[in-house]
Protein backbone atom coordinates (compact mmCIF):
# COMPACT_ATOMS: atom_id res chain seq x y z
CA UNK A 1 -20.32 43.53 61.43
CA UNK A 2 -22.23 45.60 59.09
CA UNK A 3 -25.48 47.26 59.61
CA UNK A 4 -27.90 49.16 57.81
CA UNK A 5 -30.28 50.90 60.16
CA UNK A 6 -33.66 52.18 59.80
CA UNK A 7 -36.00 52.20 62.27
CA UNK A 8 -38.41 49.25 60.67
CA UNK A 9 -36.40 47.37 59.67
CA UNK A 10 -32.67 47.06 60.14
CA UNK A 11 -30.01 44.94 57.77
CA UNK A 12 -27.34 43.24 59.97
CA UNK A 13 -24.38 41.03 59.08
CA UNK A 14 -21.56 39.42 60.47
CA UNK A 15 -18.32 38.60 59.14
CA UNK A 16 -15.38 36.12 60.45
CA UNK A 17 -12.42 37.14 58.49
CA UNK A 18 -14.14 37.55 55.02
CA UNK A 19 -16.90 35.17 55.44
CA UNK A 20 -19.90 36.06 55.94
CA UNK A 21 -21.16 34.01 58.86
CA UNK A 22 -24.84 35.42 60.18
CA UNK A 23 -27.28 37.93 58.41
CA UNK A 24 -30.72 38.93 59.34
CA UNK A 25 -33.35 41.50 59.10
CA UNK A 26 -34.36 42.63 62.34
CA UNK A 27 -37.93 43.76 62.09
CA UNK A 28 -39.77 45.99 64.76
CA UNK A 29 -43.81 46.21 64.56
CA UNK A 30 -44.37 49.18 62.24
CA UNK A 31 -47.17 50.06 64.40
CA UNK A 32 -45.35 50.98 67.52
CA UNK A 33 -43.86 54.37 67.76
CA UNK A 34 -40.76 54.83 66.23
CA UNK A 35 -38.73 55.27 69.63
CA UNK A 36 -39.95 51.34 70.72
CA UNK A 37 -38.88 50.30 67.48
CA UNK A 38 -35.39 51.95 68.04
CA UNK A 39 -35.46 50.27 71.35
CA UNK A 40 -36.60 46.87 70.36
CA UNK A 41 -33.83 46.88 66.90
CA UNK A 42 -31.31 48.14 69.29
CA UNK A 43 -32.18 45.16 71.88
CA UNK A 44 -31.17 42.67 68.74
CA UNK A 45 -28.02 44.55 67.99
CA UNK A 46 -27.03 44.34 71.62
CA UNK A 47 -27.71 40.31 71.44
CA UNK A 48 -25.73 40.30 68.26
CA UNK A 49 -22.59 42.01 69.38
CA UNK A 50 -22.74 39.50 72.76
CA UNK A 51 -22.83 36.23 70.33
CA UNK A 52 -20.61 37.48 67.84
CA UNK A 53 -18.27 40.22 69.34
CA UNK A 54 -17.36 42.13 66.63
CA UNK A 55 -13.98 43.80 66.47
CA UNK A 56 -15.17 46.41 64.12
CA UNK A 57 -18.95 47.65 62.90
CA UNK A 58 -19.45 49.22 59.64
CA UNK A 59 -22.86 51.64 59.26
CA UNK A 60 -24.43 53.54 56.55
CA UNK A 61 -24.15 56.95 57.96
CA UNK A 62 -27.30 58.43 57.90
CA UNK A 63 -28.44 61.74 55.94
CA UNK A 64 -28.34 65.01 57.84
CA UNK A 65 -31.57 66.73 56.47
CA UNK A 66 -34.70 68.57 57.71
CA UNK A 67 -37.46 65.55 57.52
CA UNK A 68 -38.96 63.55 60.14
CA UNK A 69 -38.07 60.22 58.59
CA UNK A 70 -33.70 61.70 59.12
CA UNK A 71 -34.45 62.70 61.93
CA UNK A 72 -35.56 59.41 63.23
CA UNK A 73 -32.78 57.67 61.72
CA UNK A 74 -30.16 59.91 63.23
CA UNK A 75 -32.00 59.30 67.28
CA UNK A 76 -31.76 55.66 66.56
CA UNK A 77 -27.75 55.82 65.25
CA UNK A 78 -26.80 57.65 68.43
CA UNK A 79 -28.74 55.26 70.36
CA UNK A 80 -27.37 52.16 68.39
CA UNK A 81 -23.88 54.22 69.25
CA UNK A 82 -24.32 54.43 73.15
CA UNK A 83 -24.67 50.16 72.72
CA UNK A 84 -21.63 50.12 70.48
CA UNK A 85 -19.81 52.30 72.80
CA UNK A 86 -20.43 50.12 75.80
CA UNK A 87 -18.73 46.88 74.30
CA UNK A 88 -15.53 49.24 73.26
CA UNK A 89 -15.74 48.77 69.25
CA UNK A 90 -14.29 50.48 66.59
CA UNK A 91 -16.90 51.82 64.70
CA UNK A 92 -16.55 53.55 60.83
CA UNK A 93 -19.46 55.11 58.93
CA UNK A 94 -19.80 55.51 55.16
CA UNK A 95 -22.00 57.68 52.90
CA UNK A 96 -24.27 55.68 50.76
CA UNK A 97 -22.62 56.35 47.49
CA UNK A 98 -18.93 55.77 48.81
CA UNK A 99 -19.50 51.97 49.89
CA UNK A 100 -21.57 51.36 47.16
CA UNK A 101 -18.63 52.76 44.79
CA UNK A 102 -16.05 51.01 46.81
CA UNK A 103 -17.82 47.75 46.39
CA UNK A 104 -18.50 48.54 42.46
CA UNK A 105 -22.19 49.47 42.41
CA UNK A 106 -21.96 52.91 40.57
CA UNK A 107 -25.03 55.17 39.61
CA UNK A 108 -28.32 56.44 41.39
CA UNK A 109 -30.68 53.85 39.16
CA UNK A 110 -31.27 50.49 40.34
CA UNK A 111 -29.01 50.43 43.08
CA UNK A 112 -30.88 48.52 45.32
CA UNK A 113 -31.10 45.90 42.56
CA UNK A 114 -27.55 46.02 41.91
CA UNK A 115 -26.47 46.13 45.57
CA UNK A 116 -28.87 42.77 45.59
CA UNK A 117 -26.81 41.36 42.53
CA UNK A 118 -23.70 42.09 44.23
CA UNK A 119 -24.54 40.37 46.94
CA UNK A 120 -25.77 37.17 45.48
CA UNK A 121 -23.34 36.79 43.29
CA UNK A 122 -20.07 37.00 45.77
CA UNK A 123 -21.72 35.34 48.75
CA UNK A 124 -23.78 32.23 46.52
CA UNK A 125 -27.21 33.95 48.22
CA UNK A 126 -30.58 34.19 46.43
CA UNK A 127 -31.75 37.54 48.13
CA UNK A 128 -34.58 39.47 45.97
CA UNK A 129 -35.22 43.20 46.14
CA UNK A 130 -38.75 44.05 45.34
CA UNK A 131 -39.65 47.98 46.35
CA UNK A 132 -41.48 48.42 49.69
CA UNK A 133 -42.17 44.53 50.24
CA UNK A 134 -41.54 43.40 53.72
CA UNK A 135 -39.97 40.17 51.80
CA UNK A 136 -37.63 42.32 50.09
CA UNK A 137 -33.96 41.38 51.25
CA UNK A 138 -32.44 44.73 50.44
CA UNK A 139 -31.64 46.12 53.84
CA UNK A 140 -29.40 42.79 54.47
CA UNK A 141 -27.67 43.07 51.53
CA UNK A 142 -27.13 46.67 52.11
CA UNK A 143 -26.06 45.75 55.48
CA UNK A 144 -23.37 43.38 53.37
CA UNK A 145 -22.04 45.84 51.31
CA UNK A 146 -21.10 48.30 53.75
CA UNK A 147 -19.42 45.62 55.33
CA UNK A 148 -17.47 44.67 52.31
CA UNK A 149 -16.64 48.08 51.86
CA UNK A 150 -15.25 48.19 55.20
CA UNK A 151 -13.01 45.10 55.30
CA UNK A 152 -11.42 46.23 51.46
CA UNK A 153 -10.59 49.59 53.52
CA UNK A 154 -9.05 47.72 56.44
């Protein structure tokens, strides 16, 4: 399972062997404050991991910085954690720029766009990226990647 978490919306995937067999964007109301939308993201990982049972999740680790929107991101991984934890699953984090390099998407340009290419093009998907669009399927295929990354490490 791979997830890319952020506290609007979150990227999640799930893999059988190497195919990818469920992905979704799990969207909170951007209104609410950002500790209901951990809650209510968190509530759809927890019905994820029940359906699917994982044997292994795969997260973008997030940044360790002095800004509200880190901060946020760092309550809602250690509360994402404490569900993980309860189900027993192996859990490994990666830094932005090692899954993307793992998975072959090099540079700081574009790397949403390329992450999107990626994704397409090895899974047959027609996902779009379009900056700050709620349409925009970046966070799943981010979600993807890290995922990929993990299962070429295991």
């Amino acid at each position: 399972m791979g997830l890319d978490l952020a506290t609007h919306r979150t990227g999640c995937c799930v893999f059988d062997d190497n195919n990818l067999i469920y992905y979704t964007n799990i969207e909170a109301n951007k209104k609410d404050d950002f500790r209901n939308r951990i809650k209510y993201i968190a509530n759809e990982i927890d019905a994820i991991i029940k359906k699917y049972s994982p044997s292994k999740i795969f997260l973008e680790d997030a940044p360790i910085i002095k800004n509200s929107s880190a901060s946020m991101l760092l309550i809602m991984q250690g509360y994402i954690l404490s569900i993980i934890d309860k189900y027993n699953i192996l859990v490994e984090f990666f830094q932005p720029s090692a899954w993307r390099k793992e998975i072959g998407v090099i540079g700081k340009d574009e790397v949403k766009q390329r992450t999107i290419d990626y994704v397409n093009k090895r899974f047959d998907l027609n996902f779009f990226y379009k900056k700050d669009s709620i349409k925009s399927d970046d966070n799943i295929a981010d979600a993807i990647g890290v995922a990929c990354c993990g299962m070429l490490r295991c």
